[in-house]
Protein backbone atom coordinates (compact mmCIF):
# COMPACT_ATOMS: atom_id res chain seq x y z
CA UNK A 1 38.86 13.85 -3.87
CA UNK A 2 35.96 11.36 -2.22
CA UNK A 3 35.97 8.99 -5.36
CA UNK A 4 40.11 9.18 -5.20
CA UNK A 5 39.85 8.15 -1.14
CA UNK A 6 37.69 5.49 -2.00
CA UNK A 7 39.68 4.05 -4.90
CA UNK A 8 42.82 4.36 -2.66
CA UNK A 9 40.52 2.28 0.39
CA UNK A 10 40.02 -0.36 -2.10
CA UNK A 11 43.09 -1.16 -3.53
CA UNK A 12 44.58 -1.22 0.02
CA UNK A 13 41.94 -3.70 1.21
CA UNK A 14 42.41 -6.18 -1.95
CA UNK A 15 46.24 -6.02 -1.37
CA UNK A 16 45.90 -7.12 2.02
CA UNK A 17 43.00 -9.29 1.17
CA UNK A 18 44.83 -12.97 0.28
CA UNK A 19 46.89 -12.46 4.32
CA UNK A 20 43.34 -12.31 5.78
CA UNK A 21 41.57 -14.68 3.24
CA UNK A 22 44.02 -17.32 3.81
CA UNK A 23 42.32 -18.40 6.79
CA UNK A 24 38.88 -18.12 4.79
CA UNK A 25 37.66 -21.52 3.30
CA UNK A 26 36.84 -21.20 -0.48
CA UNK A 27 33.54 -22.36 -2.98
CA UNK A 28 32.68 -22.30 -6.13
CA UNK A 29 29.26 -20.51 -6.81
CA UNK A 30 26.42 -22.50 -8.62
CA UNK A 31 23.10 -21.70 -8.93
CA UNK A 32 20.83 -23.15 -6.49
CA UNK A 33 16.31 -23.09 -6.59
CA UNK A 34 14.61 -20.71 -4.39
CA UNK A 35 11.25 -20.62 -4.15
CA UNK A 36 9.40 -17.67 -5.36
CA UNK A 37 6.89 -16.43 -2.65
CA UNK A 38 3.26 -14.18 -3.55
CA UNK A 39 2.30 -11.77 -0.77
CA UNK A 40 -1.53 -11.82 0.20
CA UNK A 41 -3.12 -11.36 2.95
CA UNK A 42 -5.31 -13.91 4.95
CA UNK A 43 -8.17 -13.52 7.20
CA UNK A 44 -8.35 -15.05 11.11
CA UNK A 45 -11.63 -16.92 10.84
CA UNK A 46 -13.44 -19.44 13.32
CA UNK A 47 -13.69 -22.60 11.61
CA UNK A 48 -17.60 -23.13 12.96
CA UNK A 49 -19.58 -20.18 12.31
CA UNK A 50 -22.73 -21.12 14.32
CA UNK A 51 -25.77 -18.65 14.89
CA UNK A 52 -28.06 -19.51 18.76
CA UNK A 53 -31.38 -18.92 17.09
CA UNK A 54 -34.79 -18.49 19.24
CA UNK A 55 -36.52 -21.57 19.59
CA UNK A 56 -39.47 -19.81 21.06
CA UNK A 57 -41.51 -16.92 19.71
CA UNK A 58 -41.80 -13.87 22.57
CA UNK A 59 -39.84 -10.90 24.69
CA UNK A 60 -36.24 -11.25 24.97
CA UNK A 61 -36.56 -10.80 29.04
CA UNK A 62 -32.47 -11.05 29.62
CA UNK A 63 -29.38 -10.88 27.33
CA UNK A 64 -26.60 -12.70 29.17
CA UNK A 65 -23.45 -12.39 26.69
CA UNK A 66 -21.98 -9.67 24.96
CA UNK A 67 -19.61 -9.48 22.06
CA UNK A 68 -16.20 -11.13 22.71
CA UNK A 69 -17.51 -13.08 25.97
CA UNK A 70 -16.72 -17.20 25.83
CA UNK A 71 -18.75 -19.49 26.56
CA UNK A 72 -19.03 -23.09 26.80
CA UNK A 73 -21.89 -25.52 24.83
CA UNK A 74 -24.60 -25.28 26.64
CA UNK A 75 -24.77 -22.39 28.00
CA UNK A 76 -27.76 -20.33 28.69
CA UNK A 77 -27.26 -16.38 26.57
CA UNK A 78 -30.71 -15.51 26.66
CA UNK A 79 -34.23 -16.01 28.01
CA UNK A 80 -37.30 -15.17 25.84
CA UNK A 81 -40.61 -15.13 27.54
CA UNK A 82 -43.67 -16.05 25.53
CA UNK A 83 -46.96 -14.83 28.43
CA UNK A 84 -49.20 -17.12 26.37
CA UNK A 85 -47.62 -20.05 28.03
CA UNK A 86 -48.21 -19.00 31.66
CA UNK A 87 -51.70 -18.67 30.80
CA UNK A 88 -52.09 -22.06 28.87
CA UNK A 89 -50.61 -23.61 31.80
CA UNK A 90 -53.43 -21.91 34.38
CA UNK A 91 -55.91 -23.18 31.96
CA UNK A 92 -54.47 -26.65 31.64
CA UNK A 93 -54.36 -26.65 35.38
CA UNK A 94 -57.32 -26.06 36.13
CA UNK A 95 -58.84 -28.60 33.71
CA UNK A 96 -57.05 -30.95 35.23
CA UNK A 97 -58.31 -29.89 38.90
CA UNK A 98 -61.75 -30.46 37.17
CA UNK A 99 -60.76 -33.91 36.03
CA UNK A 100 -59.67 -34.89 39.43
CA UNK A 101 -62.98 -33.84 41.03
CA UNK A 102 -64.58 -36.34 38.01
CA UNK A 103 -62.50 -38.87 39.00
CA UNK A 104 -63.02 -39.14 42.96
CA UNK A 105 -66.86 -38.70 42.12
CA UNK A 106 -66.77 -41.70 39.44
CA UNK A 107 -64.73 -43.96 41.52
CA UNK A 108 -66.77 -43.20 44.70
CA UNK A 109 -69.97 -43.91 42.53
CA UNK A 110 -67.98 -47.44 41.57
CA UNK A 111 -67.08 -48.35 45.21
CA UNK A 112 -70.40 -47.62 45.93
CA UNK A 113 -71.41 -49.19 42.45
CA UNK A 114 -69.28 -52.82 43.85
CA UNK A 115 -71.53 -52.88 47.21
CA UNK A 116 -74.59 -53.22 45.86
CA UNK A 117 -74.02 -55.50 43.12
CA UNK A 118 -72.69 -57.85 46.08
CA UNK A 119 -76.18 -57.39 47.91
CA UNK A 120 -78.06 -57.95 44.62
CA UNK A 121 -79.07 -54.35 44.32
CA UNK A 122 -77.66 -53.26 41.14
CA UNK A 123 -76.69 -54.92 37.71
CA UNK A 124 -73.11 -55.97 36.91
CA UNK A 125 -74.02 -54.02 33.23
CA UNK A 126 -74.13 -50.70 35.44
CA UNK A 127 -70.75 -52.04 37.32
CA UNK A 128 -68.87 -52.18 34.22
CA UNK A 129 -70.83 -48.59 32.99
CA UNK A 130 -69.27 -46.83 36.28
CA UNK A 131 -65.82 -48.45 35.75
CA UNK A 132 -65.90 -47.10 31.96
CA UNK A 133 -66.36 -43.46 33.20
CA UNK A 134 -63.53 -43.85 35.80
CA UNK A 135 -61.15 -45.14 32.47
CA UNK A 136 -62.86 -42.49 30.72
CA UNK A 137 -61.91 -39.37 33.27
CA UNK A 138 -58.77 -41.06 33.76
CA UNK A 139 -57.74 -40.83 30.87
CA UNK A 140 -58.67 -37.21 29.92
CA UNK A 141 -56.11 -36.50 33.06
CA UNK A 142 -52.91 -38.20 31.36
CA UNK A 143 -54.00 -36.72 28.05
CA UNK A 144 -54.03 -33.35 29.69
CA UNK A 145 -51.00 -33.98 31.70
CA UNK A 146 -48.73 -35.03 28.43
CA UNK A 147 -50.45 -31.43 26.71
CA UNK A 148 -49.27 -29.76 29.90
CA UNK A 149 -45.56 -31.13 29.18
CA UNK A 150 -45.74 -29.91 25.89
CA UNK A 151 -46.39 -26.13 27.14
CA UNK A 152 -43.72 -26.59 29.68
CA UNK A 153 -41.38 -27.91 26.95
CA UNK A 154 -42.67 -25.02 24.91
CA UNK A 155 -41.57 -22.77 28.10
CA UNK A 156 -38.43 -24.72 28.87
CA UNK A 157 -37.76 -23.93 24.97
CA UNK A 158 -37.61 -19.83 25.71
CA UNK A 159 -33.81 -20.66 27.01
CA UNK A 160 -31.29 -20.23 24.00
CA UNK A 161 -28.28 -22.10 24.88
CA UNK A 162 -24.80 -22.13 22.99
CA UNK A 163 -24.85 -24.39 20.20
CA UNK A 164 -20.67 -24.95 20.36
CA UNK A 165 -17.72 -23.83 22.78
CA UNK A 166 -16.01 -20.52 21.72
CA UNK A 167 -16.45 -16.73 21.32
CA UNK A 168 -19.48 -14.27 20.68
CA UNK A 169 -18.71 -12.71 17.74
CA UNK A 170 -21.87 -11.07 17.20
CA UNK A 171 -25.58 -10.00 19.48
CA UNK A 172 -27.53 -8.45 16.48
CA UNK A 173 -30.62 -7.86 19.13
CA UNK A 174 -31.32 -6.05 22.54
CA UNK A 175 -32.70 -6.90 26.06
CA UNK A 176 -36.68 -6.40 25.22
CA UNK A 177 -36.65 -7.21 21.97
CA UNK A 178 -39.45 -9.22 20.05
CA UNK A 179 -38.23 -12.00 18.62
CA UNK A 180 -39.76 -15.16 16.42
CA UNK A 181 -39.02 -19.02 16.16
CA UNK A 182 -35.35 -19.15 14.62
CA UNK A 183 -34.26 -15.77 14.52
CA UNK A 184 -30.44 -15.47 15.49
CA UNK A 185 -29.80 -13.84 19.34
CA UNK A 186 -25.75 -14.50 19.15
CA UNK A 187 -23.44 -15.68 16.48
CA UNK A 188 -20.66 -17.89 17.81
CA UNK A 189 -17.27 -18.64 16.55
CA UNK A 190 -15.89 -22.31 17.77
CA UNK A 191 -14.04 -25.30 16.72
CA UNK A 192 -10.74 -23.32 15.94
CA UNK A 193 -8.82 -20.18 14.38
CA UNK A 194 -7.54 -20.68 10.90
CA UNK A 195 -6.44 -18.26 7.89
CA UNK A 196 -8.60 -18.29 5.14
CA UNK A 197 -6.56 -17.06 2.11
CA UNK A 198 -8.08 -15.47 -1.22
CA UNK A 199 -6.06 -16.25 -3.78
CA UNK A 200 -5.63 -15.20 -7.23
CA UNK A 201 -6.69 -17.93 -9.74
CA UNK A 202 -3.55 -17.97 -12.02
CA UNK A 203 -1.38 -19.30 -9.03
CA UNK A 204 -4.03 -22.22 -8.38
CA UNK A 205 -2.35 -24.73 -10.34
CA UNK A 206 1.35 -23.65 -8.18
CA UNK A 207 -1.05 -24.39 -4.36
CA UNK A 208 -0.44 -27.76 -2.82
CA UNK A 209 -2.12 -29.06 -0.01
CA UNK A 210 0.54 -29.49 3.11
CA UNK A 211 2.53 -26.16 1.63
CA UNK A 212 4.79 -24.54 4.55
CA UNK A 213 3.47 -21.13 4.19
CA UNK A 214 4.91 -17.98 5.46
CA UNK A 215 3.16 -15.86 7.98
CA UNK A 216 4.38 -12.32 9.26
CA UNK A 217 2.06 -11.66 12.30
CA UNK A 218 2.40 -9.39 15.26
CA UNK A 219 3.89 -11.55 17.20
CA UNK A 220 7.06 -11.91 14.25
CA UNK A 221 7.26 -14.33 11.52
CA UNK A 222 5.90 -18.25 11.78
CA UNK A 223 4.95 -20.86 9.28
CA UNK A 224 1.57 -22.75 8.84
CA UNK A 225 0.29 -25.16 6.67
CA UNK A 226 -1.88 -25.53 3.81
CA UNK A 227 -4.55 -27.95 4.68
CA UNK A 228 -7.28 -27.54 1.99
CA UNK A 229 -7.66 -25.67 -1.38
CA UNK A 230 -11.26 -25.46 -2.23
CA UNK A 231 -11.93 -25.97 -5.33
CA UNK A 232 -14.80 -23.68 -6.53
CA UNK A 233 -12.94 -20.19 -7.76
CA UNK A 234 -14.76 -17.41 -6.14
CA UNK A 235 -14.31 -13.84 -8.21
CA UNK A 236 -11.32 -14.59 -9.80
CA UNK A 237 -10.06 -15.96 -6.54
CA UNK A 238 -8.99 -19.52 -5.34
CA UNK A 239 -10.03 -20.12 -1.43
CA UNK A 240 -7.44 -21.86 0.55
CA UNK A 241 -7.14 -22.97 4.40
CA UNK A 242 -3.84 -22.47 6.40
CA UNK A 243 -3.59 -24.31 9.50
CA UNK A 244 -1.03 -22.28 12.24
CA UNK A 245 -0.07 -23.24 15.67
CA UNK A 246 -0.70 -20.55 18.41
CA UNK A 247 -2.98 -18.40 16.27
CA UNK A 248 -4.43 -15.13 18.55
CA UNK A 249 -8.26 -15.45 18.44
CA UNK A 250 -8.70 -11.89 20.00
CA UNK A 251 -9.64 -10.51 16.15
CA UNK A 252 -11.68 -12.26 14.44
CA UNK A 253 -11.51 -11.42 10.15
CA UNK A 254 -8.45 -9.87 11.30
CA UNK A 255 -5.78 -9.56 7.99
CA UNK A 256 -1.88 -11.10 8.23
CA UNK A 257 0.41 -11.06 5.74
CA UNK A 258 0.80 -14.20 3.97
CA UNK A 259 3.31 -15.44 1.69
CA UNK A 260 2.61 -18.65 -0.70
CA UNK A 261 5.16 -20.45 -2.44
CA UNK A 262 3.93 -20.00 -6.32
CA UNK A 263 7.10 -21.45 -7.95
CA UNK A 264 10.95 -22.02 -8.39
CA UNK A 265 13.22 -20.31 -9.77
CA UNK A 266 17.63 -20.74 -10.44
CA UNK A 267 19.75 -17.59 -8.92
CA UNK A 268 22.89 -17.19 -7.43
CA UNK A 269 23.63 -17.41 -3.45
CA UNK A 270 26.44 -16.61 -1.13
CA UNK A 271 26.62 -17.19 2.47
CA UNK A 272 25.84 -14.41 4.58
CA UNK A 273 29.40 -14.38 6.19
CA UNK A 274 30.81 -13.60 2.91
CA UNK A 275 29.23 -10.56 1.95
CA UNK A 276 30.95 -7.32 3.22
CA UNK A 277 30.13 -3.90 3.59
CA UNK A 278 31.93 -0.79 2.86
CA UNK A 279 32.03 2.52 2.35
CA UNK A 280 28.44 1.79 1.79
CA UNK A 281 28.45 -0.85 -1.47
CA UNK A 282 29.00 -4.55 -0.98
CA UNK A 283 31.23 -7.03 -1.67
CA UNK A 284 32.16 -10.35 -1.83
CA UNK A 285 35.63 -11.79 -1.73
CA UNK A 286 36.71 -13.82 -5.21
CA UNK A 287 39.61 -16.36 -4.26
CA UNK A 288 42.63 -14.56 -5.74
CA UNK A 289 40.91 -12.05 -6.93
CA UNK A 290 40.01 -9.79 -4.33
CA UNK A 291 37.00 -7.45 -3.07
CA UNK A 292 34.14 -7.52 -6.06
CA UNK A 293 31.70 -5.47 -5.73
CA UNK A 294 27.59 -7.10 -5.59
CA UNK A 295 24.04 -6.30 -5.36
CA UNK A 296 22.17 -8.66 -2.78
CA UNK A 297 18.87 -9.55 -2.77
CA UNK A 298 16.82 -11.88 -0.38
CA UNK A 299 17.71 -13.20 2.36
CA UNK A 300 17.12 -16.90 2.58
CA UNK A 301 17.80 -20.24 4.52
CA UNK A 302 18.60 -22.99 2.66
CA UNK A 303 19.67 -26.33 4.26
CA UNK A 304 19.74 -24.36 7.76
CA UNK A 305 22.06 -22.01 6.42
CA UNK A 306 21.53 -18.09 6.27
CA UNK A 307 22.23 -17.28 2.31
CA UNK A 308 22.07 -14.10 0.28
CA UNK A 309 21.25 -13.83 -2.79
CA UNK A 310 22.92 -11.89 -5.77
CA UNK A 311 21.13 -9.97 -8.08
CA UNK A 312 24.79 -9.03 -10.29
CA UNK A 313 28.50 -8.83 -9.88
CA UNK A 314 28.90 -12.99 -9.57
CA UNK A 315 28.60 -15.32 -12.56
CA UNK A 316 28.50 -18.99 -11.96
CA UNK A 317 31.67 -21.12 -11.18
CA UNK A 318 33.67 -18.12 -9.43
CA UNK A 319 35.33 -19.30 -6.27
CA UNK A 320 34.30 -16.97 -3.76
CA UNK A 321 35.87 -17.02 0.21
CA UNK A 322 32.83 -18.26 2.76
CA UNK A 323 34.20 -15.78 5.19
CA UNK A 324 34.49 -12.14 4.25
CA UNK A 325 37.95 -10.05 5.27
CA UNK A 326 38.21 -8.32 8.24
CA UNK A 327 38.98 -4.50 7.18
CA UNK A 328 42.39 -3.35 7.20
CA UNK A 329 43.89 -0.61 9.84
CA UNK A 330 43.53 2.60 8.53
CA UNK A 331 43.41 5.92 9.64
CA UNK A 332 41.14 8.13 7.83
CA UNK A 333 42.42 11.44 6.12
CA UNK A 334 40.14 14.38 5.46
CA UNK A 335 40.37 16.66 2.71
CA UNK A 336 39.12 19.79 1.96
């Protein structure tokens, strides 16, 4: 009794179909290219990958920065404390406390040195003997004064500042930790989000750089473009570069849903306005022809219009109404 209901529902709407298609604007159906789109996922990566390595050799004294914590270039994240400094630099000081006794004694002993020669006393070869020693201490003070700005440069070097503006992404040591010349303290992300996208080699030679690719993130669906295909296959797997707008840093390595354009392909494509549903199947309207039924596909846009396409049920050249028929009145009858 359902299938005879349903018969009897579509007969009545195709005999009332050309009143209520009249006002519907017929086209003929050709096939038109869509592009055929591979699903992958891409990863939210920083585009500089930067470690802030120890440029001095002691005790990590203070940690500053934690994981997810942004900083600017420049900044201070850590101090490392070598104690071997602060006693080089009470050794070099008080070498140089020496020297400047040495000095004041050897340029007394050359003032002095300067009177006598003038009352005939002394020898201008024992003048230019005291003058030689003050050269001589003076001397040993800069040279100990440019070692001393080594060691403070040495001390100055315990600070490990941020290499690049952005995010910590990683602090693979602790507050009190030994550390050595060039061991990481804090890896940094800067200089940008991007997808990196891991792509199966067959579809490399299908990739074009400046692609609109298709993105379906958290925040709904957006479009970014392919910037750089690299070419050195990696596993079986071509590495590619997508460049989107507005990008949330707050994960990074953090997997979207990608979709590449691989190829073309012909189908079939109606407007969305003339595809109908009832009774749960769909149809389209054929100009003088009535309610056929369809099975759509994909939804897509082409030339800023929303089409469907059609899997079966349509064959190319049939004139089919743009707008689909309203349904007719009818009271429903139940039967047991």
């Amino acid at each position: 009794m359902r299938i005879l209901a349903t018969a009897s529902f579509l007969a009545l709407a195709s005999a009332l179909l050309p009143a209520s298609a009249a006002r519907a604007e017929s086209v003929t159906l050709a096939p038109v290219t869509l592009t055929e789109w591979k699903a992958v996922y891409g990863r939210i990566e920083a585009r500089d990958r930067i470690p802030a390595r120890a440029r001095l050799g002691g005790t990590l004294a203070s940690l500053r920065v934690a994981e997810g914590d942004t900083v600017e270039q420049g900044d201070v994240l850590a101090e490392i404390v070598d104690q071997k400094i602060g006693f080089q630099l009470s050794a070099l000081t008080a070498q140089r406390q020496a020297l400047a006794a040495q000095l004041d004694n050897a340029q007394a002993e050359l003032t002095r040195g300067e009177e006598l020669l003038k009352q005939g006393v002394t020898t201008a070869q024992r003048l230019d003997a005291l003058r030689t020693q003050v050269d001589v201490v003076t001397g040993q003070i800069a040279a100990l004064d440019a070692q001393r700005q080594v060691v403070e440069q040495q001390a100055a070097e315990g600070a490990v500042l941020a290499p690049v503006s952005g995010r910590i992404l990683d602090v693979p040591v602790a507050q009190g930790a030994v550390v050595l010349p060039g061991e990481p303290v804090a890896m940094l992300g800067g200089g940008g989000i991007f997808l990196r996208l891991a792509i199966p080699e067959r579809h490399a030679a299908d990739l074009t750089t400046g692609a609109t690719i298709r993105i379906d993130g958290a925040g709904g669906p957006t479009e970014g473009t392919l910037i750089r295909i690299y070419p050195l296959i990696e596993n079986g797997r071509v590495i590619a570069d997508v460049e989107v707008q507005g990008l949330p840093d707050d994960f990074v390595d953090a997997r979207i849903l990608v979709r590449l354009p691989v190829g073309d392909r012909q189908a079939l494509a109606v407007p969305e306005t003339a595809l109908v549903t009832r009774a749960g199947l769909d149809f389209v309207a054929i100009d003088g022809a009535g309610l056929r039924a369809v099975v759509p596909g994909t939804h897509e846009v082409i030339d800023g219009q929303p089409m469907v396409e059609i899997l079966s049920g349509l064959r190319a050249g049939d004139r089919i109404l743009t707008q689909a028929p309203e349904a007719p009145a009818a009271e429903e009858a139940s039967h047991d």
